[in-house]
Protein backbone atom coordinates (compact mmCIF):
# COMPACT_ATOMS: atom_id res chain seq x y z
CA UNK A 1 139.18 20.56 37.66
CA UNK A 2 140.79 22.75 40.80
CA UNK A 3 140.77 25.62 38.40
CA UNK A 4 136.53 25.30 38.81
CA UNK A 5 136.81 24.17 42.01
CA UNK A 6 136.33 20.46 41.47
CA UNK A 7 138.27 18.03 43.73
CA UNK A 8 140.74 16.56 40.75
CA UNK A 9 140.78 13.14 42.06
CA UNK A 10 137.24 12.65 41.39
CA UNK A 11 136.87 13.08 38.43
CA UNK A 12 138.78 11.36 35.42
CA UNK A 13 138.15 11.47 31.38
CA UNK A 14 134.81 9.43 31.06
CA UNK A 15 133.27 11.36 33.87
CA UNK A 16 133.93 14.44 32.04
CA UNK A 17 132.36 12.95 28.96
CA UNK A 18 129.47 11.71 30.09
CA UNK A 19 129.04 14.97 31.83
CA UNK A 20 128.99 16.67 28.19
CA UNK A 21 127.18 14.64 26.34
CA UNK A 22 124.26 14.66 28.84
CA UNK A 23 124.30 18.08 28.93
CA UNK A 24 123.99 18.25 25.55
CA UNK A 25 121.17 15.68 25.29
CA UNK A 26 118.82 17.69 28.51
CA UNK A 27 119.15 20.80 26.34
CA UNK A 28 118.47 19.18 22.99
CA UNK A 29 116.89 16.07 23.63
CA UNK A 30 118.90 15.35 20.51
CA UNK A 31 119.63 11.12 20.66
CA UNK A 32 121.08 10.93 17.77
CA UNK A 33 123.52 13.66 18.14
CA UNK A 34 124.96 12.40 21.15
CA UNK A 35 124.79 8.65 19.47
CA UNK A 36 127.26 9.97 16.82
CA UNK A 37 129.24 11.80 19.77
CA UNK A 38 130.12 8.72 21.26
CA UNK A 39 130.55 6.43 18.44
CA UNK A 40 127.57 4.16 19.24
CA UNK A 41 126.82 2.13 16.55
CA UNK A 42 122.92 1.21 18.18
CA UNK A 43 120.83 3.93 19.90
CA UNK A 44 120.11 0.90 22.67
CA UNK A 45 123.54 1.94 23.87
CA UNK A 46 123.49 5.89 23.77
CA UNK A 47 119.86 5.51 25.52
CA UNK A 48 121.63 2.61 28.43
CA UNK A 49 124.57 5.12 28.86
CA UNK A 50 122.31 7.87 29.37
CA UNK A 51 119.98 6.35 31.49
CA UNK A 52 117.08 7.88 29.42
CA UNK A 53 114.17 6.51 30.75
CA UNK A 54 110.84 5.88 29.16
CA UNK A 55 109.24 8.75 30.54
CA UNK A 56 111.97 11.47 29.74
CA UNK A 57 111.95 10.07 25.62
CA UNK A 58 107.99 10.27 25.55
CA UNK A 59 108.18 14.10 27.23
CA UNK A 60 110.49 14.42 24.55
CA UNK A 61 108.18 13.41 21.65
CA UNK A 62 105.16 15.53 23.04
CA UNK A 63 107.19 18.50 22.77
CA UNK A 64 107.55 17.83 18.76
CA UNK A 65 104.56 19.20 17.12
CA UNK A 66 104.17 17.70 13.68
């Protein structure tokens, strides 16, 4: 973390993988990838650690032209 400039003590493990996996699910709005990144067996739990809110997973759908 110092070598980016980060304070070390505040950040552990988890904080770093949340940090990924959101990043991962703003740029592909991919759920389900980041469900089987984590290990969750039910998307309920991907979606609570997230904190994808209602809003965000309809903008999502809208952009999906079928």
């Amino acid at each position: 973390m110092t070598s980016i400039g980060l304070e070390a003590s505040a950040y552990g493990t988890h904080s770093m993988r949340r940090t990924k996996v959101t990043q991962i699910y703003k740029k592909t709005g991919n759920l389900r990838a980041v469900q089987l990144l984590l290990g969750h067996t039910k998307m309920d739990s991907t979606v609570r650690y997230l904190g994808v809110e209602l809003e965000d997973a309809l903008a999502i759908a809208e952009t999906i032209a079928i």
